[in-house]
N, C-alpha and C. Protein backbone atom coordinates (compact mmCIF):
# COMPACT_ATOMS: atom_id res chain seq x y z
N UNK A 1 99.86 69.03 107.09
CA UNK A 1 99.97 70.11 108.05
C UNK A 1 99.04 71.24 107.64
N UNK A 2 98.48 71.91 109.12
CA UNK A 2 97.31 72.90 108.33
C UNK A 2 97.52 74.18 109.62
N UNK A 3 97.43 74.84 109.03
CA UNK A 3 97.58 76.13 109.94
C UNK A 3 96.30 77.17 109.88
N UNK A 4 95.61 77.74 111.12
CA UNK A 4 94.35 78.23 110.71
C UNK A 4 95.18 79.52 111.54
N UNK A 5 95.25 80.16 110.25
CA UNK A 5 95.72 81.96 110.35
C UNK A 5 94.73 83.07 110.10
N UNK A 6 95.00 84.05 111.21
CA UNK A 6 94.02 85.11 111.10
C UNK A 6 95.29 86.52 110.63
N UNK A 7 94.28 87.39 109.72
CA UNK A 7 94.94 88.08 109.06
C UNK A 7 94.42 89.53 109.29
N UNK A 8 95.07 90.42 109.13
CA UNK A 8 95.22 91.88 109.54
C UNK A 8 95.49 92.98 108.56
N UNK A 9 95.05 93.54 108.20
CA UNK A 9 94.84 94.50 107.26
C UNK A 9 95.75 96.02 108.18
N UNK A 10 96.70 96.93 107.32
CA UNK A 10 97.25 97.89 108.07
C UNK A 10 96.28 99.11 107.69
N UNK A 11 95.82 99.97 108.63
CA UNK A 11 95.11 101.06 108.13
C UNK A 11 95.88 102.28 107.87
N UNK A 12 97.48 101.93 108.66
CA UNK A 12 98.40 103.11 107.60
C UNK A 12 99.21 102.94 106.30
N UNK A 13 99.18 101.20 105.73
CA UNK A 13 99.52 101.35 104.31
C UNK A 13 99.20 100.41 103.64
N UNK A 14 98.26 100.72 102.54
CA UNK A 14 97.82 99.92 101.57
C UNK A 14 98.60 98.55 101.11
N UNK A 15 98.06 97.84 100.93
CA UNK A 15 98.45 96.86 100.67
C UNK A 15 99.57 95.77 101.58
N UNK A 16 99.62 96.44 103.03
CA UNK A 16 100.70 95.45 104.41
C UNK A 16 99.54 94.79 105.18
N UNK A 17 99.87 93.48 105.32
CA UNK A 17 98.59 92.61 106.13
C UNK A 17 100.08 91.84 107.07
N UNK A 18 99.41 91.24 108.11
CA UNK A 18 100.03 90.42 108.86
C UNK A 18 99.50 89.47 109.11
N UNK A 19 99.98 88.32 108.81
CA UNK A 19 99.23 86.91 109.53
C UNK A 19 99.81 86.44 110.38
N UNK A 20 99.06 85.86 111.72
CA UNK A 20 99.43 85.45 112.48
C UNK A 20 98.39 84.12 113.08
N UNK A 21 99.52 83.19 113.57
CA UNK A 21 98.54 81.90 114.36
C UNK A 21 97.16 82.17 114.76
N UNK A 22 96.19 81.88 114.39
CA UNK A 22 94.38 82.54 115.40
C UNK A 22 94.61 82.17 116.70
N UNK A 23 95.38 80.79 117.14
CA UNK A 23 95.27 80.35 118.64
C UNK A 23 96.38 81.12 119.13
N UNK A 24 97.29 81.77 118.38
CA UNK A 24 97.90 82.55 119.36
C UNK A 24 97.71 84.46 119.12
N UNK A 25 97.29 84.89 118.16
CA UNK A 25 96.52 86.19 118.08
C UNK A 25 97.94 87.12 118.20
N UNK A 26 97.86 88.18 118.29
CA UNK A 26 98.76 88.74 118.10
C UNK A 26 99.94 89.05 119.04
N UNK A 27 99.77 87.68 120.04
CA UNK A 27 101.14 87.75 121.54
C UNK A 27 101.97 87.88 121.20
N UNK A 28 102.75 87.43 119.63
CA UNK A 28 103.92 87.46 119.55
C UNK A 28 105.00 88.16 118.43
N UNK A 29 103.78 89.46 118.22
CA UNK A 29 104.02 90.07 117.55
C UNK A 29 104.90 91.13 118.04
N UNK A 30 106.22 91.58 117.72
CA UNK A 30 106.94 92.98 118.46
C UNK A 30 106.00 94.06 118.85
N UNK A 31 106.15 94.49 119.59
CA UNK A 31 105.13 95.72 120.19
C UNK A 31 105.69 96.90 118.77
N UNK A 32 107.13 96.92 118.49
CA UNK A 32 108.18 98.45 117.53
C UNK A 32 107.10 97.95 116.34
N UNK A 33 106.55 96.76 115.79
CA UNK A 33 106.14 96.67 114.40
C UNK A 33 104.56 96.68 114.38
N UNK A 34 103.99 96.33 115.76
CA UNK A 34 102.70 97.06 116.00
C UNK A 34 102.78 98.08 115.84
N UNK A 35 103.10 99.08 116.56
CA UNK A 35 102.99 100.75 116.19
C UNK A 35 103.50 101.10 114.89
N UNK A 36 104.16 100.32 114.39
CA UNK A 36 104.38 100.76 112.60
C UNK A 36 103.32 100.52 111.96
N UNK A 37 102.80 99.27 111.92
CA UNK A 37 101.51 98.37 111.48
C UNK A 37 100.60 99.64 111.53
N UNK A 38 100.42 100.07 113.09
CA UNK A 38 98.98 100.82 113.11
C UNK A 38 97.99 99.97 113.39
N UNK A 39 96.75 100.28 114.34
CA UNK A 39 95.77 99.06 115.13
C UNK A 39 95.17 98.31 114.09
N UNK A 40 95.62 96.85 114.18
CA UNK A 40 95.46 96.03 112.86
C UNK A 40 94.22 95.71 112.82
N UNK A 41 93.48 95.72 111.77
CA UNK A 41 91.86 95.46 111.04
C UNK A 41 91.91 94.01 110.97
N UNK A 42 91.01 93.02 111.23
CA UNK A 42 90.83 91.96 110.94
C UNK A 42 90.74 91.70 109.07
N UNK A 43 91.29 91.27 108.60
CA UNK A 43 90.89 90.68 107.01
C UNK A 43 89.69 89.87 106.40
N UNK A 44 90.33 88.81 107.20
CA UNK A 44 90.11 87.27 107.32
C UNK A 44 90.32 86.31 107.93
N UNK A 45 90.08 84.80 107.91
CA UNK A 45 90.33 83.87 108.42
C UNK A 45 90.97 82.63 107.01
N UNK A 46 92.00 82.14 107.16
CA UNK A 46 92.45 81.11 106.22
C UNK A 46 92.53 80.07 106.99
N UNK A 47 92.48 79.04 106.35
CA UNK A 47 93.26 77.67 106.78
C UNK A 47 94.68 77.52 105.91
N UNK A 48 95.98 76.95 106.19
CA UNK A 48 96.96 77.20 104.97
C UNK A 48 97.00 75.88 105.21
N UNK A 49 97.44 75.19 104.08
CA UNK A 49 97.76 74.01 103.87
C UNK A 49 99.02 74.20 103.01
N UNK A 50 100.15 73.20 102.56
CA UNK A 50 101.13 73.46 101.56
C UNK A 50 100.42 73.41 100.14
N UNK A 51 99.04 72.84 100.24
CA UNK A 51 98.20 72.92 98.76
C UNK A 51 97.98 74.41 98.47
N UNK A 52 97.82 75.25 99.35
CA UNK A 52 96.80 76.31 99.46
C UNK A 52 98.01 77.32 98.47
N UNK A 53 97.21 78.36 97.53
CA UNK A 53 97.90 79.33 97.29
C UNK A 53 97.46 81.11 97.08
N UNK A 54 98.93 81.41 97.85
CA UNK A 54 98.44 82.86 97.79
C UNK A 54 98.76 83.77 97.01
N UNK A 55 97.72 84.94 96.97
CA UNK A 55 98.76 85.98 95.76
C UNK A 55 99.88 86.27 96.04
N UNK A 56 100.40 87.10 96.73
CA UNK A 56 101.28 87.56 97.38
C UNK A 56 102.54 86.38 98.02
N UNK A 57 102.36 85.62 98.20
CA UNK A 57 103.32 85.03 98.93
C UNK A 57 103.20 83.29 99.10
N UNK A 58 104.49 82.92 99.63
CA UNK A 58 104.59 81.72 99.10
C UNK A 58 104.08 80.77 100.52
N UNK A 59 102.60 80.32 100.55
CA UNK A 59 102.11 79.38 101.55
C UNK A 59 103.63 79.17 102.39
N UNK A 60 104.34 78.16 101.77
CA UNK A 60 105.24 77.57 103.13
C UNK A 60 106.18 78.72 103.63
N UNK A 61 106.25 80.00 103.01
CA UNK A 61 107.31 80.88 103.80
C UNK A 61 106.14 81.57 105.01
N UNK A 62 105.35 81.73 104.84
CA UNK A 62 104.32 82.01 105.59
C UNK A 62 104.25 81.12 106.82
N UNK A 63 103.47 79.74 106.21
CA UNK A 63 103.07 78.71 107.66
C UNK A 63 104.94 78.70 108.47
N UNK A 64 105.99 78.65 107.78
CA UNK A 64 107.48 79.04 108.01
C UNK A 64 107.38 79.90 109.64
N UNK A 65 107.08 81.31 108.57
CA UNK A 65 107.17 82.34 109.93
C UNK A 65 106.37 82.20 110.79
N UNK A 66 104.93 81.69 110.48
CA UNK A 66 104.07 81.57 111.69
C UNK A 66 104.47 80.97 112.78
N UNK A 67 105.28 79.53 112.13
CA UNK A 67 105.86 78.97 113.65
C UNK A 67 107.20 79.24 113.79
N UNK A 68 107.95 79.48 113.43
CA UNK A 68 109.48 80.58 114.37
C UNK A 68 108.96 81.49 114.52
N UNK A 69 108.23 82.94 113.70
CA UNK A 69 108.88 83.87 114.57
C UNK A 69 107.21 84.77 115.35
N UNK A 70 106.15 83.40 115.11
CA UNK A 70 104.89 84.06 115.06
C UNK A 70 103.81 84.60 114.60
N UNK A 71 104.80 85.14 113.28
CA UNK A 71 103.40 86.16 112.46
C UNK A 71 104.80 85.95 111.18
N UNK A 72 103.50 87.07 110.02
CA UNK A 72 104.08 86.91 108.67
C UNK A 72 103.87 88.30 108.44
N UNK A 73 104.83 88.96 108.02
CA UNK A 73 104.46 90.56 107.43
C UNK A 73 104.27 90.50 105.97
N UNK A 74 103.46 90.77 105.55
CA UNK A 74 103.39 91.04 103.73
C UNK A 74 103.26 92.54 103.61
N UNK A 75 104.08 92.63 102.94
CA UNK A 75 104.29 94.28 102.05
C UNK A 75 103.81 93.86 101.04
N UNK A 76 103.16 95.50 100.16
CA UNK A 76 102.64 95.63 99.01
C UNK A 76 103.65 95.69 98.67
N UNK A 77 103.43 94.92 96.98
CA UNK A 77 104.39 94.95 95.69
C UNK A 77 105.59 95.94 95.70
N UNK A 78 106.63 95.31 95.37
CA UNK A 78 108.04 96.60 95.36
C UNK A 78 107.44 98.22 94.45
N UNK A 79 106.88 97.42 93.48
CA UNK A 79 106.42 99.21 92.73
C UNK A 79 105.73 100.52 93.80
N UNK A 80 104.63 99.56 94.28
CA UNK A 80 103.99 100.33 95.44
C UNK A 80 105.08 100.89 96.88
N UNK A 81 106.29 100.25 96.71
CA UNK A 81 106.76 100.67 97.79
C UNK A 81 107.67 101.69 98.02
N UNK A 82 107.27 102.77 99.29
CA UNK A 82 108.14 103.94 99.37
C UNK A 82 109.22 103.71 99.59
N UNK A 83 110.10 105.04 100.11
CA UNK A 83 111.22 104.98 100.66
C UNK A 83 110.88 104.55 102.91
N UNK A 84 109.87 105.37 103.07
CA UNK A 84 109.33 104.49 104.43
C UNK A 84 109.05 103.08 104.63
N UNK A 85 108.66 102.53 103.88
CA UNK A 85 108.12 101.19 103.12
C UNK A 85 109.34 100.51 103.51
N UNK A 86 110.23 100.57 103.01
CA UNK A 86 111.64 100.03 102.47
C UNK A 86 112.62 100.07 104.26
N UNK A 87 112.01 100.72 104.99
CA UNK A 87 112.58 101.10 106.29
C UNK A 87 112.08 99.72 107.17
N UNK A 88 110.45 99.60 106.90
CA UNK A 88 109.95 98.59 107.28
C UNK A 88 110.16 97.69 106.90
N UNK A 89 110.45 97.31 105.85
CA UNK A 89 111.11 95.90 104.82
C UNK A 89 112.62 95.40 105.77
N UNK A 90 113.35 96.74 106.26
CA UNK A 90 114.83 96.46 106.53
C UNK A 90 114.72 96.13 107.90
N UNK A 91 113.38 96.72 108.75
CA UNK A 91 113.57 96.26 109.77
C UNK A 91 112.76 94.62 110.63
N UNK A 92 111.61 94.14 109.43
CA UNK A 92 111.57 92.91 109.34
C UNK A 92 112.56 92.08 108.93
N UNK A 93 113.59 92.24 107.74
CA UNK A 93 114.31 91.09 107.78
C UNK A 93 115.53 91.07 109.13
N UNK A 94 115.39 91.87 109.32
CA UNK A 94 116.74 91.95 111.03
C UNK A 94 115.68 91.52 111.81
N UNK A 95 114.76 91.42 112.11
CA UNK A 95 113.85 90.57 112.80
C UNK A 95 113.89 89.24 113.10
N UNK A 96 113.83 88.83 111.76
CA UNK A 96 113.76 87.32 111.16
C UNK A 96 115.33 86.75 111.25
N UNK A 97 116.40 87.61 111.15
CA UNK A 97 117.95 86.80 110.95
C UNK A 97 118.51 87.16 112.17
């Protein structure tokens, strides 16, 4: 299984990217976590495979969210993270459950 994900850089906080399907781009992303995000920067382009590995996060929880819930939010490291940070953390996992 191979998933070709395009990735998003947040220009309001260091270190939050979003990946999402390339063939489906950002349709199915909540509009409430766009405007948190802030107008997302292109990164990159990956292919994920279950071989593939990332810093941040674990390939299959990723290719995971891509297909339920669409996209993948990565937050910077808990050290890096505020008390706003932590708002966004609480309101992705009520997202996801």
């Amino acid at each position: 299984m191979k998933v070709i994900s395009e990735i998003y850089r947040s220009p309001k906080e260091e270190g939050m990217y979003l990946y999402v399907n390339k063939n489906e781009g950002l349709s199915r992303v909540p509009e409430a976590l766009l405007q948190r995000f802030g107008k997302p920067q292109q990164a990159m382009v990956l292919v994920l495979t279950p071989e593939k590995k990332l810093a941040r996060a674990s390939v299959e929880k990723v290719i995971e969210s891509l297909q339920t819930q669409g996209y993948y939010l990565q937050l910077p490291p808990l050290s890096e993270v505020t008390d706003e940070m932590r708002l966004v953390r609480s309101y992705n996992s009520k997202l996801s459950g």
